[in-house]
Protein backbone atom coordinates (compact mmCIF):
# COMPACT_ATOMS: atom_id res chain seq x y z
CA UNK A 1 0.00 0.00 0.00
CA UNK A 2 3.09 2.59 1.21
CA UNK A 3 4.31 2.00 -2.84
CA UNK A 4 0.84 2.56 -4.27
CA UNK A 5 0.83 5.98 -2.55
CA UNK A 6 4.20 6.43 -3.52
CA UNK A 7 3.40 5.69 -7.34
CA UNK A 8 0.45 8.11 -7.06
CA UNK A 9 2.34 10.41 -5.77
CA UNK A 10 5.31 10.69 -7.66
CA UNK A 11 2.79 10.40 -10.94
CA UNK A 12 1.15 14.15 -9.57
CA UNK A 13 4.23 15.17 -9.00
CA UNK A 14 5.56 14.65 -12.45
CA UNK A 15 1.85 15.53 -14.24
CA UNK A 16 2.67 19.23 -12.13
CA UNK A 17 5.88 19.63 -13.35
CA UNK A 18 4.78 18.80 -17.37
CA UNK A 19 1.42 21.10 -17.00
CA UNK A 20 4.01 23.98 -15.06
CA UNK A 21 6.63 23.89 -18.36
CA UNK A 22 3.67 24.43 -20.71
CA UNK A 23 2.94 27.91 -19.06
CA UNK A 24 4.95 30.59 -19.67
CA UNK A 25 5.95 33.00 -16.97
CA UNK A 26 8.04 36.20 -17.63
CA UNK A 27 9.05 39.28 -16.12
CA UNK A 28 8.91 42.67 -17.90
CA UNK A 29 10.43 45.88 -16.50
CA UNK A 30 9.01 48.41 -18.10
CA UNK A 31 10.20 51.28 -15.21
CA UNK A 32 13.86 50.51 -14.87
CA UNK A 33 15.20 53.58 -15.36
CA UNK A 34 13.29 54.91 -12.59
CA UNK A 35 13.77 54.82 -8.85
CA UNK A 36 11.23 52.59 -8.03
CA UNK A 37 12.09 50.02 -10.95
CA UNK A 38 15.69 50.36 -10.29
CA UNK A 39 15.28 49.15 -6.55
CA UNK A 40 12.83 46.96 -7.90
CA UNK A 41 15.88 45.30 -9.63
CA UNK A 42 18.07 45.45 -6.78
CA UNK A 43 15.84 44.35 -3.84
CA UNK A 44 13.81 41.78 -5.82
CA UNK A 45 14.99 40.99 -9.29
CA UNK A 46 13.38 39.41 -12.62
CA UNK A 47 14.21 36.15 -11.99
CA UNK A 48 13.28 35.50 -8.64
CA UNK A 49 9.88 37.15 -9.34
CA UNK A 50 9.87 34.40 -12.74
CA UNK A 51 10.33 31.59 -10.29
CA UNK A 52 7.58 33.52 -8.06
CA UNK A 53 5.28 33.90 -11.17
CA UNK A 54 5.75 29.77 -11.64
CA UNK A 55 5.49 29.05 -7.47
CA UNK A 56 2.59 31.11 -7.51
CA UNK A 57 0.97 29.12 -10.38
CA UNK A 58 1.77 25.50 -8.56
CA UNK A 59 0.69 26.20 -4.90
CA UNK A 60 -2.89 27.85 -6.72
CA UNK A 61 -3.55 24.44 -8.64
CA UNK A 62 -3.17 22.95 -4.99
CA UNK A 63 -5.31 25.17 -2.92
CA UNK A 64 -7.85 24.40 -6.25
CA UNK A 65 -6.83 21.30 -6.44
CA UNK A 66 -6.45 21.63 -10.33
CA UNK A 67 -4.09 18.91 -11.17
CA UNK A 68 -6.32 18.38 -13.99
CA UNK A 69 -5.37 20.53 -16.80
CA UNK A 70 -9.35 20.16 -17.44
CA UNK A 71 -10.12 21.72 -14.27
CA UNK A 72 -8.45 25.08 -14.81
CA UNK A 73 -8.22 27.69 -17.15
CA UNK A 74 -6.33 27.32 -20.41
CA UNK A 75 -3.57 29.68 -19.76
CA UNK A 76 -0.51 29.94 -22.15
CA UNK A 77 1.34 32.29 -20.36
CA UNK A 78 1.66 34.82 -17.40
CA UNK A 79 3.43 38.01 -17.47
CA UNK A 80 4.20 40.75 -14.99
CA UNK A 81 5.39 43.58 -15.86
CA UNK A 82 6.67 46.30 -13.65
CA UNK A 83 5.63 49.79 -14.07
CA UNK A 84 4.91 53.42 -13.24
CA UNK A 85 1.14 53.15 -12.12
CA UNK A 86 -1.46 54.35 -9.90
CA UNK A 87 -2.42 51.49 -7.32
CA UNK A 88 -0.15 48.94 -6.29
CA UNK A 89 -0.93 46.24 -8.47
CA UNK A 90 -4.23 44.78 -10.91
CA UNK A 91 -4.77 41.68 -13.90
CA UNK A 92 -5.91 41.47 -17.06
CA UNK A 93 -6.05 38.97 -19.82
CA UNK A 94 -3.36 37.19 -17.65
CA UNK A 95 -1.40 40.40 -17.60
CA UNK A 96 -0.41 41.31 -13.96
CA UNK A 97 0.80 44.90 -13.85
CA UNK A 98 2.91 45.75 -10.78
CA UNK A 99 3.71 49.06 -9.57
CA UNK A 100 7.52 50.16 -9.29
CA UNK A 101 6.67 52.34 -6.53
CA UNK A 102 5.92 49.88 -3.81
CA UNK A 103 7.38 50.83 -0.56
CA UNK A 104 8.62 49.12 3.19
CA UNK A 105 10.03 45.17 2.73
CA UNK A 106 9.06 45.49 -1.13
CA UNK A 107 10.49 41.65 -1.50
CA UNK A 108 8.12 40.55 0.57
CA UNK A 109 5.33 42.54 -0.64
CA UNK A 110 5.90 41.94 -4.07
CA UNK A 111 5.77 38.61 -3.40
CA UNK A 112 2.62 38.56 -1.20
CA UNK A 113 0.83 40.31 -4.32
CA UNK A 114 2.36 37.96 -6.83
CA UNK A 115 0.45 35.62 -4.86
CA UNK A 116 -2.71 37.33 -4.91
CA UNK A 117 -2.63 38.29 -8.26
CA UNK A 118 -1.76 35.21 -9.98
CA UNK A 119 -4.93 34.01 -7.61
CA UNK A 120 -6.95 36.06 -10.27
CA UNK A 121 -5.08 34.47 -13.37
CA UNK A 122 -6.35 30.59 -12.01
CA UNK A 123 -9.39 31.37 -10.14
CA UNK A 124 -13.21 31.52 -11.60
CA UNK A 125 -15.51 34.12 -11.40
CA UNK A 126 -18.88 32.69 -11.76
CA UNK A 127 -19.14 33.84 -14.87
CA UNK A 128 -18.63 37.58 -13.71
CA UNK A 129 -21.53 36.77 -11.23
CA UNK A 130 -19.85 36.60 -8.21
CA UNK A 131 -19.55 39.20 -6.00
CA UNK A 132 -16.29 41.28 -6.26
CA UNK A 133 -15.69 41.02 -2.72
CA UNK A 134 -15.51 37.23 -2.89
CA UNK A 135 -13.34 37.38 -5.82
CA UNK A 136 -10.58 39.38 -3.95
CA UNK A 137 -11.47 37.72 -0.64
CA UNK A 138 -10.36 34.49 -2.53
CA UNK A 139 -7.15 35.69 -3.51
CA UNK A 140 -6.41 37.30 -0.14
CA UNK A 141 -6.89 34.10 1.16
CA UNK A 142 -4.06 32.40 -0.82
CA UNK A 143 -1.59 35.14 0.16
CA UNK A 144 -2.87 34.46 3.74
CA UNK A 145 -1.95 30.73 3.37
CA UNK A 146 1.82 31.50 1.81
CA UNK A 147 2.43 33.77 5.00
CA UNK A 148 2.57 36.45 2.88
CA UNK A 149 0.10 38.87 4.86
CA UNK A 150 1.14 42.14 5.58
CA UNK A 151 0.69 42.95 9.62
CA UNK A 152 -2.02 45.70 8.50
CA UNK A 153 -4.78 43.06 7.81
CA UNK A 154 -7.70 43.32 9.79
CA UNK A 155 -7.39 40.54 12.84
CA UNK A 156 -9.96 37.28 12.59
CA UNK A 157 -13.40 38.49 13.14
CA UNK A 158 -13.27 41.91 12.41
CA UNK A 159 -15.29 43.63 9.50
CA UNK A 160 -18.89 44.27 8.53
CA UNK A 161 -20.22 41.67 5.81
CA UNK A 162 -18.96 38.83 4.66
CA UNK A 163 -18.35 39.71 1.25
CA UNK A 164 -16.46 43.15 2.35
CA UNK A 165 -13.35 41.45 0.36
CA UNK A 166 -9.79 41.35 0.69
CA UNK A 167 -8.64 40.41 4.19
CA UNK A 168 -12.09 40.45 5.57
CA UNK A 169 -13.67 38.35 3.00
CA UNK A 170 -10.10 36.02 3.59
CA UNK A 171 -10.79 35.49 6.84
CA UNK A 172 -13.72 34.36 6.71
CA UNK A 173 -12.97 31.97 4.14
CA UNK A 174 -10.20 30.52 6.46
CA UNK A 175 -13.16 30.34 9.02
CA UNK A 176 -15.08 28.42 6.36
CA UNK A 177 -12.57 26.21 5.28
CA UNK A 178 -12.17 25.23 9.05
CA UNK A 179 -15.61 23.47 9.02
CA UNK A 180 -14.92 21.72 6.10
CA UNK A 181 -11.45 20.94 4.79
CA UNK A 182 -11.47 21.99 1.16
CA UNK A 183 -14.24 24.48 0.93
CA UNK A 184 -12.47 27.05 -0.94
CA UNK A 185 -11.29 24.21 -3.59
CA UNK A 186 -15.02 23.18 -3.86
CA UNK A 187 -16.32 26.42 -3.85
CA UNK A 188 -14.07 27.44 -6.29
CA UNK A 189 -14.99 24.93 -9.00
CA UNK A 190 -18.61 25.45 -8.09
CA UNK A 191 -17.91 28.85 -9.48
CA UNK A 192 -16.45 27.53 -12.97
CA UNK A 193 -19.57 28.16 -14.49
CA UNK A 194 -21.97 30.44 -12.15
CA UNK A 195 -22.55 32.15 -8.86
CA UNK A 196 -25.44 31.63 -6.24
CA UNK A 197 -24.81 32.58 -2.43
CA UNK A 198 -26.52 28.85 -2.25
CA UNK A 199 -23.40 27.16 -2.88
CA UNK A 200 -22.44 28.14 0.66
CA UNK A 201 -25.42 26.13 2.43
CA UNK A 202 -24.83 23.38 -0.39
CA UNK A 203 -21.27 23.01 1.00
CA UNK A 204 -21.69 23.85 4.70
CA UNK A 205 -25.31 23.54 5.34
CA UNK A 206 -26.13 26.58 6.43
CA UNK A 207 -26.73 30.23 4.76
CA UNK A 208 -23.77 32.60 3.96
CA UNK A 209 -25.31 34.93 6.19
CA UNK A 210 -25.53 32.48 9.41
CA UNK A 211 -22.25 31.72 8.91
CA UNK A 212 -20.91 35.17 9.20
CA UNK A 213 -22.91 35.74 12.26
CA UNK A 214 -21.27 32.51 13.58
CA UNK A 215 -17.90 33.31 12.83
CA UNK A 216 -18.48 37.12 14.72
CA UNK A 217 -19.46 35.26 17.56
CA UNK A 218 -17.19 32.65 17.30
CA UNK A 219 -14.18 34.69 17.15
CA UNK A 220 -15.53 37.32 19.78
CA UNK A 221 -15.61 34.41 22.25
CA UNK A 222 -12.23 33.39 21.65
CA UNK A 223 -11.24 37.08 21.71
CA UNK A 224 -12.95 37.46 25.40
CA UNK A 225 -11.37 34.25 27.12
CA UNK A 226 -7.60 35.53 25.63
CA UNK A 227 -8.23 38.69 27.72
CA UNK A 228 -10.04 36.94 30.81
CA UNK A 229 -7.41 37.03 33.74
């Protein structure tokens, strides 16, 4: 049995790397000759934001379990390119445009948004149906797994709806994934072709909605007895 896993295992392993050289991933500049792209090249560098791009793209198909090229997006290539922007960073057409001008540990940063941004290159959207708040929430949520969130996040629990996005939304989702280990794989592919707040109580039994109030309370409690001498 111990070699049948094995076998299985080293199979994945080898169908990952295959699928992983059929995507391209580069790195494109385009602000070097100013401040921000010149440190940009100094503190972070094209090629260890290429082997980002291509971790990135790995550790997604496992949080979505999409070893399956079938079960993701037909992607040829990814490229991010640096440049002089408002913002800090967006995607399109499996374009991620970084800005040059990104400030404190920008190694780190860049590579927490690599993270979240190459979130938006894999994930589905429901068909542009789903909220936009669940849509970032998702990708905050893969940073959050990579240890890649910034110490400005809002703390578990905090927040005013569910589908606020971003951190809140990613908390949430970690909440959510805690009652039922792969819920933001499953969710995910439940949004390949549509959106309904229903495919919460489908996959958790109860109603987006309870489960937010459940996960204030939940979190409150375990706020109050951290504090209770």
């Amino acid at each position: 049995m111990a070699h049948l896993v094995l076998i299985i295992s080293s199979l994945l392993l080898l169908a990952s790397t295959q699928s992983i050289d059929a995507v391209v991933h580069q790195v494109i500049n385009n602000a070097a000759k100013t401040p921000g792209g010149h440190r940009f090249e100094t503190e972070v560098g094209i090629e260890y934001s290429r082997q980002i791009l291509i971790s990135a793209t790995t550790f997604i198909w496992e949080i979505f379990q999409q070893h399956n090229p079938a079960d993701r997006k037909n992607v040829q290539q990814v490229t991010l390119v640096v440049e002089q922007m408002e913002g800090v960073a967006f995607t399109a057409n499996n374009q991620i445009h970084l800005s040059a001008n990104i400030s404190g540990d920008v190694k780190r940063e860049v590579t927490g948004v690599i993270y979240h941004e190459m979130t938006h290159v894999w994930q589905w959207n429901g068909n542009g149906q789903a909220p936009g708040g669940l849509i970032e929430g998702i990708a905050d949520y893969v940073r959050l797994k990579t240890g890649y969130a910034p110490a400005h996040w809002v703390k578990p629990g905090q927040g005013e709806r569910w589908d606020q996005g971003y951190d809140v939304t990613a908390r949430f989702l970690e909440y959510c994934n805690s009652l039922r280990n792969g819920f933001v794989e499953e969710l995910n592919k439940k949004m390949r072709t549509g959106y309904s707040n229903s495919y919460f109580n489908e996959l958790l039994g109860k109603s987006v909605d309870q489960l937010w109030r459940e996960y204030k309370a939940n979190t409150a409690t375990k706020a109050s007895l951290l504090v209770t001498p």
